[in-house]
Protein backbone atom coordinates (compact mmCIF):
# COMPACT_ATOMS: atom_id res chain seq x y z
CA UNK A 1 12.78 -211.04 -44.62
CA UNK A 2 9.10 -211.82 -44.76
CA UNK A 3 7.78 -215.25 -44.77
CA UNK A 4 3.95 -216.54 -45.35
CA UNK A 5 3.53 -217.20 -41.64
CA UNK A 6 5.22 -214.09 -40.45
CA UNK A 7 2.20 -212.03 -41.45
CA UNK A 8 -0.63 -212.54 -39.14
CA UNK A 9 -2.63 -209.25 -39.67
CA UNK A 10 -5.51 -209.81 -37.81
CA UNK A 11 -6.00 -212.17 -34.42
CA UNK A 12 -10.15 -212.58 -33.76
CA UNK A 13 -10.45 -213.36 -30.34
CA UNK A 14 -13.27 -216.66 -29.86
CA UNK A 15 -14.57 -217.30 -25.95
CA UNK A 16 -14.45 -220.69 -25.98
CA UNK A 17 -17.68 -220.54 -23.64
CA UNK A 18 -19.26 -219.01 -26.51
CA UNK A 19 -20.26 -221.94 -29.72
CA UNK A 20 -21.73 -218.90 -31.52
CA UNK A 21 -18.57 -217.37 -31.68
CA UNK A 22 -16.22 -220.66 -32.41
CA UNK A 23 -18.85 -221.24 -35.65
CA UNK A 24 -18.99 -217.79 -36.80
CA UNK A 25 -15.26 -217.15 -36.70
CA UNK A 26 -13.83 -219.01 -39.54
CA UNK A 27 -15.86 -216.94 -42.28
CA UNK A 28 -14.45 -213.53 -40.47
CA UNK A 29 -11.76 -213.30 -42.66
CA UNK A 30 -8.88 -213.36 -40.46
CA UNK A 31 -5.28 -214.68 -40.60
CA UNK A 32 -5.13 -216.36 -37.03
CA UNK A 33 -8.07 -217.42 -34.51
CA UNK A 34 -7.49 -217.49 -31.39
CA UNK A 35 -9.57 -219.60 -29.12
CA UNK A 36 -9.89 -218.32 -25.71
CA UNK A 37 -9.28 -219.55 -22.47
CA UNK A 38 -8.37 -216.95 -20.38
CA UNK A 39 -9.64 -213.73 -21.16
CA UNK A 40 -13.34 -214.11 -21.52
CA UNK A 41 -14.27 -217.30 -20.14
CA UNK A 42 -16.20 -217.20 -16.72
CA UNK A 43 -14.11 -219.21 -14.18
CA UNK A 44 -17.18 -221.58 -13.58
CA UNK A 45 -17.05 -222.42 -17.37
CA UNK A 46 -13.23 -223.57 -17.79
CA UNK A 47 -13.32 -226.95 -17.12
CA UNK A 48 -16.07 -227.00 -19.76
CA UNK A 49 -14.72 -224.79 -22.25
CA UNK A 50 -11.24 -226.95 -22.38
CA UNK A 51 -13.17 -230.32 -23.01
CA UNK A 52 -14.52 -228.28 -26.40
CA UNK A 53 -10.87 -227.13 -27.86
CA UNK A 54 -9.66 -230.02 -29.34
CA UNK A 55 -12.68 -230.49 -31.38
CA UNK A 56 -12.40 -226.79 -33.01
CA UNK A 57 -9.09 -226.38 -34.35
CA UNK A 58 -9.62 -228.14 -37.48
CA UNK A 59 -13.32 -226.59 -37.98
CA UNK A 60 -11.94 -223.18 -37.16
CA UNK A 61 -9.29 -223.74 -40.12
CA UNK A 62 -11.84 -223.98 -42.87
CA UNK A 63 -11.28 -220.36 -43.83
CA UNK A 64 -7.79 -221.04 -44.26
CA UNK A 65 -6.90 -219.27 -40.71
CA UNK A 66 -4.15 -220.35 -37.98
CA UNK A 67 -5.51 -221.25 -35.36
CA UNK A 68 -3.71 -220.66 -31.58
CA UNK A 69 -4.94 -221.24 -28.36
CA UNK A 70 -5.04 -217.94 -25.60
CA UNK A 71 -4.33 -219.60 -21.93
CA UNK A 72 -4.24 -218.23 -18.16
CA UNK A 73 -1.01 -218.43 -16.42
CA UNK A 74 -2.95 -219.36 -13.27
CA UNK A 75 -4.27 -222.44 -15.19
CA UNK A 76 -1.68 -222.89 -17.69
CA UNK A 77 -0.62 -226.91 -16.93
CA UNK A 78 -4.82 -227.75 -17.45
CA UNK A 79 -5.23 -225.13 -20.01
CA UNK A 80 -2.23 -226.69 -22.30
CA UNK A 81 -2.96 -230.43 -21.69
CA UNK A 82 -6.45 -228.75 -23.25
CA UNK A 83 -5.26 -226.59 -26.40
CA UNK A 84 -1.89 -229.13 -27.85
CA UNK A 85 -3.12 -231.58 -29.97
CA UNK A 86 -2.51 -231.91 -33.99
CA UNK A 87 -4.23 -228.54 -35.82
CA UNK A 88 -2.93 -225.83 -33.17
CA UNK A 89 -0.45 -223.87 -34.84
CA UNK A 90 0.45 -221.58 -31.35
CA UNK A 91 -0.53 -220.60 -28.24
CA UNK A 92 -0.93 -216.43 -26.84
CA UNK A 93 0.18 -216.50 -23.23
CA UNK A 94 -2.36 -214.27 -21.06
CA UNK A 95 -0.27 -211.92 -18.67
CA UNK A 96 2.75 -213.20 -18.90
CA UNK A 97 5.63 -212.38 -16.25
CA UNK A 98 9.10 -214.45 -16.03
CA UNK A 99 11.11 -216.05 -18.51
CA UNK A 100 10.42 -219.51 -16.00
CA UNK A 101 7.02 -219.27 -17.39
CA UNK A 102 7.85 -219.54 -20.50
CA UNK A 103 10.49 -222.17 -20.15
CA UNK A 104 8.01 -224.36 -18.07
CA UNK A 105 5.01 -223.79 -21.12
CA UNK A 106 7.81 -224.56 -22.95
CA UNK A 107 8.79 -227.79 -21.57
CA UNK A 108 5.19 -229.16 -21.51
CA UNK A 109 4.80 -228.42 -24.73
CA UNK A 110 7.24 -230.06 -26.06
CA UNK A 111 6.16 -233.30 -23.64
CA UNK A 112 2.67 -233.03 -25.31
CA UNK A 113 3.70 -232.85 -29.17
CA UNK A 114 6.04 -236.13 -28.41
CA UNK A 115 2.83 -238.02 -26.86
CA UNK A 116 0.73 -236.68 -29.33
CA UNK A 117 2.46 -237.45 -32.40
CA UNK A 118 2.93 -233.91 -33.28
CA UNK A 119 6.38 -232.36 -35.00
CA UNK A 120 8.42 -231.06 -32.36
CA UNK A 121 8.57 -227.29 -31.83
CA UNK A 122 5.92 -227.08 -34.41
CA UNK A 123 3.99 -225.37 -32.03
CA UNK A 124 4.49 -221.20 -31.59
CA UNK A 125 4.28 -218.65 -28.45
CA UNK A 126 3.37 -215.45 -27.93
CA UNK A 127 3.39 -213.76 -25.03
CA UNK A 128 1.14 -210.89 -23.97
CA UNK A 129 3.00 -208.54 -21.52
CA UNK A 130 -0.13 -206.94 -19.72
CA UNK A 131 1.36 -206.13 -16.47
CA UNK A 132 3.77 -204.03 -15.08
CA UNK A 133 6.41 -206.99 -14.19
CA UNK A 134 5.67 -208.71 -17.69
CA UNK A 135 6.56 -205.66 -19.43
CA UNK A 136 9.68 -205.26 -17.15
CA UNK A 137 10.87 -208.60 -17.83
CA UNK A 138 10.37 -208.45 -21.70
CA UNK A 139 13.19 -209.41 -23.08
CA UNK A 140 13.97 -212.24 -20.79
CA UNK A 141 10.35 -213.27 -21.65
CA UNK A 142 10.90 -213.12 -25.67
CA UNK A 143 14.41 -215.01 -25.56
CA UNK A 144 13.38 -217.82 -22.92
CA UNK A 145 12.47 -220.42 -25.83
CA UNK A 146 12.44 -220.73 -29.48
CA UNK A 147 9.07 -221.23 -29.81
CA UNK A 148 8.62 -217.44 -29.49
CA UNK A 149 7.33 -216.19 -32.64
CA UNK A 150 5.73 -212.75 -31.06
CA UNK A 151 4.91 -209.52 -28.82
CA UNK A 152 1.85 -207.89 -27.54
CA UNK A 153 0.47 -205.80 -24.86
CA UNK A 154 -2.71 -207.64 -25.23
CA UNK A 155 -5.42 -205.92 -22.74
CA UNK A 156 -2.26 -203.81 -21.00
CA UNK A 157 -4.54 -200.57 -20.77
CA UNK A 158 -6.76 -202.16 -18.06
CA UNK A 159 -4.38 -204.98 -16.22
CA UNK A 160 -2.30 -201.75 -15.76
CA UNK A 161 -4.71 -199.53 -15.03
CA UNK A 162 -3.55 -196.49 -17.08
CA UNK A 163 -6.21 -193.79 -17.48
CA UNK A 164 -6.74 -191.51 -20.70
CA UNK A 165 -4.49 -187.84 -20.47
CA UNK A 166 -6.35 -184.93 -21.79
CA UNK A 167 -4.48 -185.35 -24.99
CA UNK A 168 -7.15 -188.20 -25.44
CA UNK A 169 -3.89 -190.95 -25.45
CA UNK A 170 -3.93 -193.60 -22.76
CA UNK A 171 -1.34 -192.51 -20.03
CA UNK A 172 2.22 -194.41 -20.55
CA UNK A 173 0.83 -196.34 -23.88
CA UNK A 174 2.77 -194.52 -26.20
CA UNK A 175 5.81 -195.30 -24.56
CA UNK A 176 4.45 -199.10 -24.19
CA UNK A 177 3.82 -199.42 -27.36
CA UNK A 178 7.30 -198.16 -28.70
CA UNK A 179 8.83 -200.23 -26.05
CA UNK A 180 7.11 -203.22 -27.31
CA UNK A 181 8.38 -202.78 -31.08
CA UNK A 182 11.66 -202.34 -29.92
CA UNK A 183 11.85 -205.28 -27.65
CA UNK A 184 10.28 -207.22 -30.97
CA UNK A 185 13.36 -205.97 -32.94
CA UNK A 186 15.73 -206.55 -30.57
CA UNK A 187 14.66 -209.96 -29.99
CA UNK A 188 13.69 -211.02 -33.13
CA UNK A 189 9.99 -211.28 -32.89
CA UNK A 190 6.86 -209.94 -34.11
CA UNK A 191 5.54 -206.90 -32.69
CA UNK A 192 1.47 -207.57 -32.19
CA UNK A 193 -0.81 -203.98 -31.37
CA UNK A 194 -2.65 -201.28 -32.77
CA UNK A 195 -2.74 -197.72 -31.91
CA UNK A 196 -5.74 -196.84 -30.34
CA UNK A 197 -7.23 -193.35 -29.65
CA UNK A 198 -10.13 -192.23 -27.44
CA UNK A 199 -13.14 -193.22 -27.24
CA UNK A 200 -11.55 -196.81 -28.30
CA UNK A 201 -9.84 -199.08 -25.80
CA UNK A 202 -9.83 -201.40 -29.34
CA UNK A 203 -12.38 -204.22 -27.77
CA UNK A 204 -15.50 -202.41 -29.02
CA UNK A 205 -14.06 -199.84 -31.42
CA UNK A 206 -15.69 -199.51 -35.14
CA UNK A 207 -14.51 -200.84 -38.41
CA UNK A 208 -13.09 -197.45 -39.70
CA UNK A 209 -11.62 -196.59 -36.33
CA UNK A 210 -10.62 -199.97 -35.90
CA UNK A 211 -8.62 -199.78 -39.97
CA UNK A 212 -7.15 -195.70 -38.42
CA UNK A 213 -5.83 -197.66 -35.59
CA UNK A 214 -4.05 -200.60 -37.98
CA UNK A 215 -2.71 -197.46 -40.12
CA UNK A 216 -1.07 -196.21 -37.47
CA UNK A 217 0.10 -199.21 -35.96
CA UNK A 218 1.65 -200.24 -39.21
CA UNK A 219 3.54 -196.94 -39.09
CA UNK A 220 5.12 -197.34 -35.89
CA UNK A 221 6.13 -200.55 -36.55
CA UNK A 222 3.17 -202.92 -35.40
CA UNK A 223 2.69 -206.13 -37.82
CA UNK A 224 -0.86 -207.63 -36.68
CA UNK A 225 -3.21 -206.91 -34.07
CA UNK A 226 -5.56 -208.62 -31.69
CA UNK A 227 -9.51 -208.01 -32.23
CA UNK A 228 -13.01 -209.57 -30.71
CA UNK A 229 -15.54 -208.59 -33.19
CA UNK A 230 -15.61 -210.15 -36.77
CA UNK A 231 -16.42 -207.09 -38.12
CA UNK A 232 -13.10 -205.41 -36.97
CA UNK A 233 -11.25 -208.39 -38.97
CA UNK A 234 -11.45 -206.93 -42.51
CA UNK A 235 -10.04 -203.65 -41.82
CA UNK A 236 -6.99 -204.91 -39.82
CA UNK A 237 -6.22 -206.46 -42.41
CA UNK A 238 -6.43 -203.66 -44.92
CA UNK A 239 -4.87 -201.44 -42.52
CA UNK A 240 -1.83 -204.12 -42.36
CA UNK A 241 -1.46 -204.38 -45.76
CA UNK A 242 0.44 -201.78 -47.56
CA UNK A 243 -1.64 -199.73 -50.13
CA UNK A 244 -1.49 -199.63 -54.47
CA UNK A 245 0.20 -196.00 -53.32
CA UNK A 246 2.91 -197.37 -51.18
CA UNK A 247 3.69 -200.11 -53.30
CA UNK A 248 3.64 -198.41 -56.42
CA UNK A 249 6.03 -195.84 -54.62
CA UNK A 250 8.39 -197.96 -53.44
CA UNK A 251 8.32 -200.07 -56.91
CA UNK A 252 9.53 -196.77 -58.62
CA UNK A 253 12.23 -196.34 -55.36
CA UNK A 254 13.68 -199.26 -55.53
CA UNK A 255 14.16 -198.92 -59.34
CA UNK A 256 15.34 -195.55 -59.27
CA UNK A 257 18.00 -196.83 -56.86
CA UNK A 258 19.17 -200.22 -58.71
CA UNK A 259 19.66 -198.62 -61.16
CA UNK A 260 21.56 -195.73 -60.18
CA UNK A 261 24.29 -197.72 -58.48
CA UNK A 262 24.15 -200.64 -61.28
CA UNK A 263 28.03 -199.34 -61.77
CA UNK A 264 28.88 -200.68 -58.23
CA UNK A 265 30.36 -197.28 -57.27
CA UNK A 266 27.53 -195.36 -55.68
CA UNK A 267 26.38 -195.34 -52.19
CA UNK A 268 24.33 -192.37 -51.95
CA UNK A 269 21.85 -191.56 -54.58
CA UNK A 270 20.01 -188.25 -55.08
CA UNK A 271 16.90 -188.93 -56.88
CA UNK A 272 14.03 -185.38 -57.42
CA UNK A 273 16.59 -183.42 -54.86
CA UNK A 274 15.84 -186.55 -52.46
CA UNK A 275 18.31 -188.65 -50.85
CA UNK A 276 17.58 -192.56 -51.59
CA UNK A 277 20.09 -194.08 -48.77
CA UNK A 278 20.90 -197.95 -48.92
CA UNK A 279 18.53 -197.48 -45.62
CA UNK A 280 15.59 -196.20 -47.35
CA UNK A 281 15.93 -198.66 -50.45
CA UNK A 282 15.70 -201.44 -48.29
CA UNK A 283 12.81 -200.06 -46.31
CA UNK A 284 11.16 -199.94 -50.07
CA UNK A 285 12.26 -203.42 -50.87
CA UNK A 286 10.70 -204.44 -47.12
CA UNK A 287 7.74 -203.32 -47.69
CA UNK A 288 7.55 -204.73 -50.91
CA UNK A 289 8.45 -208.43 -49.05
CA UNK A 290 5.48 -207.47 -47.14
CA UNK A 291 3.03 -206.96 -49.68
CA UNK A 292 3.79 -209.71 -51.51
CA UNK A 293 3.30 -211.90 -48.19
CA UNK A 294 -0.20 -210.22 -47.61
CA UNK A 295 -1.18 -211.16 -51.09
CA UNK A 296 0.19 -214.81 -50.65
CA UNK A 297 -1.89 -215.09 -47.36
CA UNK A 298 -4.88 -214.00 -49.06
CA UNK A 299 -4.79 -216.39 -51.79
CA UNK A 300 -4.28 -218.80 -49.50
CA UNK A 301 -7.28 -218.08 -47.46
CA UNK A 302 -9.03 -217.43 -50.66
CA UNK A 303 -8.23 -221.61 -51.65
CA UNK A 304 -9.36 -222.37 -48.43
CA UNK A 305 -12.63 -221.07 -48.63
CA UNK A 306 -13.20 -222.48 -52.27
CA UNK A 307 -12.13 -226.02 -51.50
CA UNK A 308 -9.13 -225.95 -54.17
CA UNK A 309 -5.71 -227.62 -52.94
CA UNK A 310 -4.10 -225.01 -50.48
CA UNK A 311 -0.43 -224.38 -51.38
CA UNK A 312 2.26 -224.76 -48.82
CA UNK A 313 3.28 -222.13 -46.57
């Protein structure tokens, strides 16, 4: 179920406008960079900030992260001619709408890795659905091309303008958010978000708020979020990554199970006056998958960062 480049925990936003940012992010730690062209790039600096892309995607690999490009929608044609050469491994979509978005990106794309001498459809999508007609048209958006790998609501709370409740929740985010993990399932994809409580909006929120909010993505279904500070980078990750406890738990589950239907005949074990459905034991063996991936993508990172021969995805 899970593969080494299905588990992206954490996504560290770098401004392209900003070199600081672009040098400092390979050593953060995270499992994809994404260099920014869209979000938090002053308009007058575009033109500027695309000449510098090609240049970092192999630096910002040398902590053994992906690296994908963010683009504007407005800007996309200039922004991918900008972001696809050899080293990208995806692009995030700003504010995506339609599904002929995506099949246009989609197209040029593919144009670019043939001139380029890249492999064809090596290069992934996801697509942030920040606005009310994005999220409307989601599932058109995550079936209109292969490339799709991924979901996210990206900056949603402010393109959308929903304000806090009293409940200290941000009005209709909840229901977002769910929305979003089952359009993921539904689809196929990866569900991208975290779930964020007041006085966090996520950009500027803490490390231990920041790991609470990956905890309780993880449990809704959430498999990676987005982040901008390097310091927020370690605990997504941690809050990704299942815990000793859970795995040790669902190591004794999936045993207890196994081997209480080893004669062929049961369906339904009880197990300590619990019920262990074939559900629930392959939620433990899931989430065993999953921790297994985590630990693969941190030894990978780990080779990275020590020079030693990187093994294969």
């Amino acid at each position: 179920m899970t593969a080494f480049n299905e588990i992206r925990r954490s996504w560290l936003l770098a401004p392209m406008s900003q070199p600081e940012r672009i040098i400092a992010a390979p050593d953060s730690g995270a499992d994809a960079i994404v260099l920014d062209l869209a979000e938090f790039v002053p308009e007058r600096q575009k033109p500027e900030a695309r000449k510098a892309v090609r240049d970092a995607l192999e630096p910002a690999k040398r902590g053994g992260a992906e690296v994908f490009v963010q683009i504007d929608p407005e800007l996309m044609l200039a922004d991918l001619r900008a972001a696809i050469w050899p080293g990208i491994d995806g692009i995030v979509i700003s504010r995506a709408e339609t599904a002929a978005q995506i099949t246009w990106a989609d197209s040029v794309i593919s144009e670019l890795e043939s001139q380029r001498g890249m492999l064809p459809g090596s290069v992934a999508m996801v697509a942030a659905l920040e606005t009310a007609l994005g999220n409307h048209n989601g599932f058109e958006i995550a079936t209109a091309s292969r490339r799709m790998w991924g979901l996210t609501l990206g900056r949603a709370d402010l393109v959308m303008d929903l304000r806090p409740e009293p409940s200290g929740e941000i009005h209709l985010m909840p229901y977002l958010m769910q929305r979003l993990i089952t359009l993921a399932s539904a689809t196929g994809k990866v569900p991208l978000g975290a779930w964020w409580r007041a006085p966090d909006r996520g950009l500027l929120a803490t490390p231990a708020n920041t790991r609470k909010a990956a905890q309780r993505g993880r449990a809704i279904g959430f498999k990676g979020s987005f982040c901008v500070l390097d310091n927020q980078v370690k605990p997504l990750n941690d809050g990704f990554t299942p815990t000793a406890a859970e795995i040790a738990a669902a190591q004794t589950r999936r045993q207890q199970y196994d081997a209480a239907i080893q004669s062929g005949t049961v369906t339904v074990v009880t197990i300590d006056d619990r019920t262990l459905t074939p559900d629930l034991a392959r939620q433990a063996a899931n989430l065993l998958k999953l921790a297994e991936a985590c630990a693969t993508r941190e030894r990978f990172k780990a080779a990275a960062v020590a020079g030693r021969p990187i093994p294969a995805p």
